[in-house]
N, C-alpha and C. Protein backbone atom coordinates (compact mmCIF):
# COMPACT_ATOMS: atom_id res chain seq x y z
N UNK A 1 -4.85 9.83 33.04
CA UNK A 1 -4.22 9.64 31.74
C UNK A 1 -3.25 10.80 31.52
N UNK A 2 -1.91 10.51 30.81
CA UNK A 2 -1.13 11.37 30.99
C UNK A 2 -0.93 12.44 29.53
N UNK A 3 -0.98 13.12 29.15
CA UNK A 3 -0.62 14.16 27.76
C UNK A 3 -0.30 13.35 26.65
N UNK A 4 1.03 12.22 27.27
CA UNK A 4 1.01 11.33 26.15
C UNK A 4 0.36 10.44 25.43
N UNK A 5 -0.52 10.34 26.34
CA UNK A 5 -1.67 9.52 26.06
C UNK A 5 -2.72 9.79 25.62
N UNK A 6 -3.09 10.82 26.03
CA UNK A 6 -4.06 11.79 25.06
C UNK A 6 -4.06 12.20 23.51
N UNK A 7 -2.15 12.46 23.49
CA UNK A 7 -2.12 12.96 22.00
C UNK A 7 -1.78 11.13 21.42
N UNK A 8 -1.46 10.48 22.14
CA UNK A 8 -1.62 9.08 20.87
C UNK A 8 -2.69 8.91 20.71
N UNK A 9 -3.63 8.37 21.51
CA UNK A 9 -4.86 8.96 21.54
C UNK A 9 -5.87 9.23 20.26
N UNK A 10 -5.51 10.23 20.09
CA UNK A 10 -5.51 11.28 19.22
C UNK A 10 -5.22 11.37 17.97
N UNK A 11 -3.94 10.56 17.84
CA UNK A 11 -3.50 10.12 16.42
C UNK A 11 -3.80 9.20 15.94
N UNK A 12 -3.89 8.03 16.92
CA UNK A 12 -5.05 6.34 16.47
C UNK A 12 -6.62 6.43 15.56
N UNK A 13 -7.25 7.85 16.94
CA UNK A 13 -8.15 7.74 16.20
C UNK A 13 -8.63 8.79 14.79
N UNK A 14 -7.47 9.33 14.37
CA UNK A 14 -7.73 10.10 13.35
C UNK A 14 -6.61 10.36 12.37
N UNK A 15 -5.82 9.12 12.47
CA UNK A 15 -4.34 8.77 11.72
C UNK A 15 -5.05 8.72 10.43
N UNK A 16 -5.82 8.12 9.83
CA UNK A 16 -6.46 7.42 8.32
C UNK A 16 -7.73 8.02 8.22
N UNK A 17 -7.92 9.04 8.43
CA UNK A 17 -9.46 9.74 8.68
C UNK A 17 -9.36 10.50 7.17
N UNK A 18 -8.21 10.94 6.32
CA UNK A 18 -7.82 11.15 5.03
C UNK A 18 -7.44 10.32 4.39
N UNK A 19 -6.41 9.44 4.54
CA UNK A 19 -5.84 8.93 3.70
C UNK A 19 -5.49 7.49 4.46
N UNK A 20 -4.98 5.98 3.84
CA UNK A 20 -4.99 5.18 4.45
C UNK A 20 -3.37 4.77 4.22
N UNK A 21 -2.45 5.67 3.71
CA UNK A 21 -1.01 5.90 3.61
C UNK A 21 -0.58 6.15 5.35
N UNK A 22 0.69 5.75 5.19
CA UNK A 22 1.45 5.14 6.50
C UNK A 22 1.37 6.54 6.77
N UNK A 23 1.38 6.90 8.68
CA UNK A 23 1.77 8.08 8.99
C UNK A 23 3.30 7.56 9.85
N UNK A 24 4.28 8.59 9.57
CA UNK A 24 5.50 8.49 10.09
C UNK A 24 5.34 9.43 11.99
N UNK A 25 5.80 8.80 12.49
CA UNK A 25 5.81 9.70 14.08
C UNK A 25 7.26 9.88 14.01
N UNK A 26 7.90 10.84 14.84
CA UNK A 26 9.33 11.05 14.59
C UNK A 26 9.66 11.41 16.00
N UNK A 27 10.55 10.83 16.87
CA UNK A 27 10.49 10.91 18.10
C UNK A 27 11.30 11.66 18.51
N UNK A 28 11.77 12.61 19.62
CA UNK A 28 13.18 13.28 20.04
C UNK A 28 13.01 12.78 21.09
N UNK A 29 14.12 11.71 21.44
CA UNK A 29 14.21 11.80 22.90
C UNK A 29 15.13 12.37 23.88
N UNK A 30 14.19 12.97 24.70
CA UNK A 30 14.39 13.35 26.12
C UNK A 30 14.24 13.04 27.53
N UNK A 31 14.09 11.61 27.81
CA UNK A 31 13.10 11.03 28.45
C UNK A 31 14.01 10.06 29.34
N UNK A 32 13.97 9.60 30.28
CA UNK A 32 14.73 8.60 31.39
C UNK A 32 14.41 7.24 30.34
N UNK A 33 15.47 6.08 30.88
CA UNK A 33 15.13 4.97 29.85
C UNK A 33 13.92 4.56 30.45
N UNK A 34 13.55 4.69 31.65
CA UNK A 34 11.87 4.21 32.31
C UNK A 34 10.99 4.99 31.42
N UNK A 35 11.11 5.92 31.62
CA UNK A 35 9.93 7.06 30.55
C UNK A 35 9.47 6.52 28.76
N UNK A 36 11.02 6.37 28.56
CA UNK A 36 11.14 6.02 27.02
C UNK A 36 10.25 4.56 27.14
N UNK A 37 10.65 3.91 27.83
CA UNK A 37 10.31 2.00 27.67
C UNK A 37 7.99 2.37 28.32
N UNK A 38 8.10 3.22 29.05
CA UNK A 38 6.56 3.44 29.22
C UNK A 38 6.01 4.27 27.92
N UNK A 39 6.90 5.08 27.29
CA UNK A 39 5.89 5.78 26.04
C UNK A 39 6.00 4.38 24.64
N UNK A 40 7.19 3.49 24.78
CA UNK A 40 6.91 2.05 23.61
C UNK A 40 5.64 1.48 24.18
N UNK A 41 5.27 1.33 25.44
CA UNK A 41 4.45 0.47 26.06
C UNK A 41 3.41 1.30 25.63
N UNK A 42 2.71 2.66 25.76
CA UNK A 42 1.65 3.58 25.05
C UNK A 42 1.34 2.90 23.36
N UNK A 43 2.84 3.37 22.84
CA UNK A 43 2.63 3.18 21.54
C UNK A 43 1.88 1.64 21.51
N UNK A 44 2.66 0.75 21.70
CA UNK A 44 1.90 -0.71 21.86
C UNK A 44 0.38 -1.00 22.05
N UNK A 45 -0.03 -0.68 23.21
CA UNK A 45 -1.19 -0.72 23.87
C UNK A 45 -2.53 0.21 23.09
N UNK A 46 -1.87 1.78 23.06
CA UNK A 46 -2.72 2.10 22.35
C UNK A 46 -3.10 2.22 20.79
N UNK A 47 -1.85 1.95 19.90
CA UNK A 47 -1.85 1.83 18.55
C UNK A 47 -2.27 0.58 18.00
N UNK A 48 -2.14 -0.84 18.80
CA UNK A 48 -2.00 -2.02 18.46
C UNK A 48 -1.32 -2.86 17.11
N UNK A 49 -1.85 -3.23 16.58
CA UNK A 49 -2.16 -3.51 15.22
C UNK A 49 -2.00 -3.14 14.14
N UNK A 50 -2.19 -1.21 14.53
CA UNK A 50 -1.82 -0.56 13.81
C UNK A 50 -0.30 0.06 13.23
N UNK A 51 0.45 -0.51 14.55
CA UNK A 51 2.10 -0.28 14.84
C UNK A 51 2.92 -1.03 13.98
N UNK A 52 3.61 -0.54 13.28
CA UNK A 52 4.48 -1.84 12.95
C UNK A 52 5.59 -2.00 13.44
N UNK A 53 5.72 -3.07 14.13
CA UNK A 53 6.37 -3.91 15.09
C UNK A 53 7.66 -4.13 14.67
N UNK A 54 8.17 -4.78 13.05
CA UNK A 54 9.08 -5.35 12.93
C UNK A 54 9.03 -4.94 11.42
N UNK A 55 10.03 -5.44 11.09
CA UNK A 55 9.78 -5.42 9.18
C UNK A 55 9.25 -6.59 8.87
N UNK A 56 8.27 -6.13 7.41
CA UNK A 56 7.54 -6.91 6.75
C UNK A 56 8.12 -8.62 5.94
N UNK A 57 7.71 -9.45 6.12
CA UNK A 57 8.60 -10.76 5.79
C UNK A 57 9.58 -10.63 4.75
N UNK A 58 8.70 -9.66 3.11
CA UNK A 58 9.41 -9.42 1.93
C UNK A 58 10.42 -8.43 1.90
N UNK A 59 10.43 -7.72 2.87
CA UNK A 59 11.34 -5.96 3.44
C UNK A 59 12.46 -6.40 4.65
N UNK A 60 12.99 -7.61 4.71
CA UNK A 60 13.99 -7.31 6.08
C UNK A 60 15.42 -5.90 5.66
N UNK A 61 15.57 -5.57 6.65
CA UNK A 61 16.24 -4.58 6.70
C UNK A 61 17.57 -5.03 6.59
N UNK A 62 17.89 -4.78 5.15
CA UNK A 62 19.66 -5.49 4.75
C UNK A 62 19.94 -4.81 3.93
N UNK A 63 21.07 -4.48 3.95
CA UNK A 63 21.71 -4.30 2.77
C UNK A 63 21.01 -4.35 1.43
N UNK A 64 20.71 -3.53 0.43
CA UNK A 64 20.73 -4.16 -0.87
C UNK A 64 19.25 -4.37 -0.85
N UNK A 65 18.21 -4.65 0.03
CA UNK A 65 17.05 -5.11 0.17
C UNK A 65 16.20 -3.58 -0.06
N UNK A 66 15.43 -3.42 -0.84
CA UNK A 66 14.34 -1.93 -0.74
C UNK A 66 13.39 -2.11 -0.04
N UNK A 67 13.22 -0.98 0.76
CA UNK A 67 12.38 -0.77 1.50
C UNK A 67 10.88 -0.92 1.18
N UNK A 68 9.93 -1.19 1.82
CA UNK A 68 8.31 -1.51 1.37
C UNK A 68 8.04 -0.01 1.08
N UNK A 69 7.15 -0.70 -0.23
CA UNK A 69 6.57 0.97 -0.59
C UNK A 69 5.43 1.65 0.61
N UNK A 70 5.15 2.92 -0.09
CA UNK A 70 4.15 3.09 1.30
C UNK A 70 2.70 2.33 0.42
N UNK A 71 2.36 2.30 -0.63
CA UNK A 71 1.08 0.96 -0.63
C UNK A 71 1.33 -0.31 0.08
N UNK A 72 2.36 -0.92 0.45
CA UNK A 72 2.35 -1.84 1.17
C UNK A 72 2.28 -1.46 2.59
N UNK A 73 2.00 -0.47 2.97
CA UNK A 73 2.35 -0.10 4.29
C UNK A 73 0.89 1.03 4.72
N UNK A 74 0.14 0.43 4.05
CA UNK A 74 -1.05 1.21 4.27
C UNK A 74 -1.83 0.88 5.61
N UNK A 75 -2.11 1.79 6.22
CA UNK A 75 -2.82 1.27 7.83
C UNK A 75 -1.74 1.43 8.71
N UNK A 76 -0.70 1.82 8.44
CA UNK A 76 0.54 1.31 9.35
C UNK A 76 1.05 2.71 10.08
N UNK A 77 0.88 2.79 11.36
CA UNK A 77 2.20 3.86 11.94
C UNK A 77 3.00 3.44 12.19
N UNK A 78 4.09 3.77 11.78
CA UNK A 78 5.40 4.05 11.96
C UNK A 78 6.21 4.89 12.84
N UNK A 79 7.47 4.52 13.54
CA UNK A 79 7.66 5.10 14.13
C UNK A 79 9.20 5.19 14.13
N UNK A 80 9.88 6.69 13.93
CA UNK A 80 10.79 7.24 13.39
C UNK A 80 12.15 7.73 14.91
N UNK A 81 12.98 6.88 14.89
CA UNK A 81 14.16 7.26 16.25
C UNK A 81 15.16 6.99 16.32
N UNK A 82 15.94 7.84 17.13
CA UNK A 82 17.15 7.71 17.13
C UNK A 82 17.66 5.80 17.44
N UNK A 83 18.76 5.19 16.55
CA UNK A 83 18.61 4.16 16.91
C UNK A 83 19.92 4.02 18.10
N UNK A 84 20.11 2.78 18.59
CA UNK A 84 20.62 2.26 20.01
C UNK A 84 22.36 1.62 18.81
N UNK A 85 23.34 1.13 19.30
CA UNK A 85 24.09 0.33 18.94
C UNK A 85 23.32 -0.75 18.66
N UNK A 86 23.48 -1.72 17.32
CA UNK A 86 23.13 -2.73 17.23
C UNK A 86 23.03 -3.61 18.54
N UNK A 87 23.62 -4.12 18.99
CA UNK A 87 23.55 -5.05 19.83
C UNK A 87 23.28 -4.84 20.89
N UNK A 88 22.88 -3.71 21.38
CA UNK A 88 22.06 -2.89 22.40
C UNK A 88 20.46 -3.00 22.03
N UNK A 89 20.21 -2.42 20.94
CA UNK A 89 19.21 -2.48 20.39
C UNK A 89 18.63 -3.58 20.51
N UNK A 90 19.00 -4.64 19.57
CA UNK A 90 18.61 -6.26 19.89
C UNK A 90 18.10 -6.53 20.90
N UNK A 91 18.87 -6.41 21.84
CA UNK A 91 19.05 -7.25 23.83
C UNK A 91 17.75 -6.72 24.02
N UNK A 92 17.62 -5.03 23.87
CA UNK A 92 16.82 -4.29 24.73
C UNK A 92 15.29 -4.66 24.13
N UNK A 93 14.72 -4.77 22.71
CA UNK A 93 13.81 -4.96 21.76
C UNK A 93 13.24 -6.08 22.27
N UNK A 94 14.49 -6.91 22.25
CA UNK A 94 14.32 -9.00 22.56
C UNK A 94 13.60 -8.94 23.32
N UNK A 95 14.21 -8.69 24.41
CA UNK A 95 13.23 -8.21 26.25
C UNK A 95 12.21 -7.64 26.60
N UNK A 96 11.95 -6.42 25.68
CA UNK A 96 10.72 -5.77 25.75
C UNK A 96 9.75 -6.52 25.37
N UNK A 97 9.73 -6.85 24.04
CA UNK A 97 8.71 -7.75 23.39
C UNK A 97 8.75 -8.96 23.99
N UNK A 98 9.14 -9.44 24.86
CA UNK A 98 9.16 -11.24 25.43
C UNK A 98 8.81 -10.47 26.52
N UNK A 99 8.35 -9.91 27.01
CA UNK A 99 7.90 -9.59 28.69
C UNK A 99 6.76 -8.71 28.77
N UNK A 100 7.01 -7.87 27.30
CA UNK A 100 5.39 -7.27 27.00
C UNK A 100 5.07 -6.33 27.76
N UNK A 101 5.91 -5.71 28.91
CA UNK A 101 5.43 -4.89 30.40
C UNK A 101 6.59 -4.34 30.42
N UNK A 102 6.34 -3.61 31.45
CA UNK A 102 7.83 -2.86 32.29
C UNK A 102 7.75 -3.49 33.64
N UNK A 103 9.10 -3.16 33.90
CA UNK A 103 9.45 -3.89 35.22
C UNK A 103 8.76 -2.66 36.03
N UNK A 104 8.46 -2.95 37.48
CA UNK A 104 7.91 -2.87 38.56
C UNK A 104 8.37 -1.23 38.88
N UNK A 105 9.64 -1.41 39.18
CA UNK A 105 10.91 -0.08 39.37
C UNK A 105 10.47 0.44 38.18
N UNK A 106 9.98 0.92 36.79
CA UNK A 106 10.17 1.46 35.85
C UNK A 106 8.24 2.04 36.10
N UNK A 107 7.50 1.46 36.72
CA UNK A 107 6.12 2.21 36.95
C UNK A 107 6.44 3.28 37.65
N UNK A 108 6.91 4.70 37.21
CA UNK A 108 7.24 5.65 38.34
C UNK A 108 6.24 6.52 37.62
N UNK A 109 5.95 7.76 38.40
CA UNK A 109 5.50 8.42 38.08
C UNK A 109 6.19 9.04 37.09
N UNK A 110 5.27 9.26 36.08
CA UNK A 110 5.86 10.93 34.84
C UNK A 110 6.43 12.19 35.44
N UNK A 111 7.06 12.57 35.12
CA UNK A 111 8.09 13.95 35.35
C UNK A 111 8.37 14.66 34.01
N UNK A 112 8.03 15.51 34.53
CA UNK A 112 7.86 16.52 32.83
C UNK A 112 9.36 17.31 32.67
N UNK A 113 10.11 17.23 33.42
CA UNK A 113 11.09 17.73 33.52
C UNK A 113 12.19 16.75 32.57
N UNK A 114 13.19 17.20 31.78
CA UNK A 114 14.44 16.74 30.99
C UNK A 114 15.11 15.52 32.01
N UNK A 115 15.45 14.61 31.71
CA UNK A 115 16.72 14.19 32.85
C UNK A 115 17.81 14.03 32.43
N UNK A 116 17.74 14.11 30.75
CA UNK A 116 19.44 14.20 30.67
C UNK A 116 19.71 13.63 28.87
N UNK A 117 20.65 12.84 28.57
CA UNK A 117 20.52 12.41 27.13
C UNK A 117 19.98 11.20 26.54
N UNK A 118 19.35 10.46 27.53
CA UNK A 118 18.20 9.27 26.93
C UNK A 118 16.99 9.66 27.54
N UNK A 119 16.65 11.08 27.15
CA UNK A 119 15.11 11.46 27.71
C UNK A 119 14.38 11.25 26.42
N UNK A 120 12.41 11.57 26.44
CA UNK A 120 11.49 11.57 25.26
C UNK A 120 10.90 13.06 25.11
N UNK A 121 10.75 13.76 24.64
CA UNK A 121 9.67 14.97 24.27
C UNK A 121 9.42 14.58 22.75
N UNK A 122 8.27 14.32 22.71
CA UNK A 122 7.70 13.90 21.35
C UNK A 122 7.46 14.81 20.56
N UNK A 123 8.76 14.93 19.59
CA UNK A 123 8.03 15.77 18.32
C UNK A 123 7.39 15.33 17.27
N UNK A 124 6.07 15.40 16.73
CA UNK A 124 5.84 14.29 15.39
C UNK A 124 5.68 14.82 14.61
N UNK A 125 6.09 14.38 13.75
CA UNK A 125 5.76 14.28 12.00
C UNK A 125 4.58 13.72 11.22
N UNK A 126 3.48 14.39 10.77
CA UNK A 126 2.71 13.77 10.18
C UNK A 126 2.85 13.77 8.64
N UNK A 127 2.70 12.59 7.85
CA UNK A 127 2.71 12.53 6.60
C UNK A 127 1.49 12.16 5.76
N UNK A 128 0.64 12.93 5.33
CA UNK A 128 -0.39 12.38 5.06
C UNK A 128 -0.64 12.22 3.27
């Protein structure tokens, strides 16, 4: 199991151990896009349920629309990042979630080392 996995880990099981208000994670990435697409696959796997995935039916993200309070968002981690171009974003999201895995080539081993400007080093933010 790798560090990252330990500290999600870590936060699953003691995210709501105070309070049952959303905790925000806040990501910096530093990470190869393989690295990045294996720490979504962490978050997934090990947060489940607890992740929120998408916006809430009454909250789509528009214009003009307010955001869910945090009582509606109770139980929920969140997760805070730099975003992609729209339509990058989309393609890449679409795919992830319809395939649920990483491709084959993207199981590499972890490297703790930087590779450049779409790397991950996780800084988080807790909000309790």
């Amino acid at each position: 199991m790798s560090v990252i996995q330990d500290v999600l880990y870590q936060i699953r099981d003691t995210a709501f151990a105070r309070s049952d208000f959303p905790v925000i994670l806040s990501f910096e990435n530093h990470c190869s896009k393989s690295n990045q697409l294996k720490m979504a696959k962490y978050c997934m796997d090990i947060f489940g349920d607890m992740l929120l995935m998408k916006p809430l039916e009454d909250f789509p993200l528009e214009p003009g629309v307010p955001l869910p309070s945090p009582n509606r968002l109770r139980r929920k981690i969140l997760i805070k990042n730099k975003r992609l171009k729209p339509e990058i974003e989309k393609h890449q999201l679409d795919q992830f979630i319809r395939e649920g895995k990483l491709d084959e080539e993207d199981e590499i081993a972890e490297t703790p080392e930087v590779v450049g400007e779409d790397s991950i080093t996780p800084r988080m933010l807790f909000i309790f």
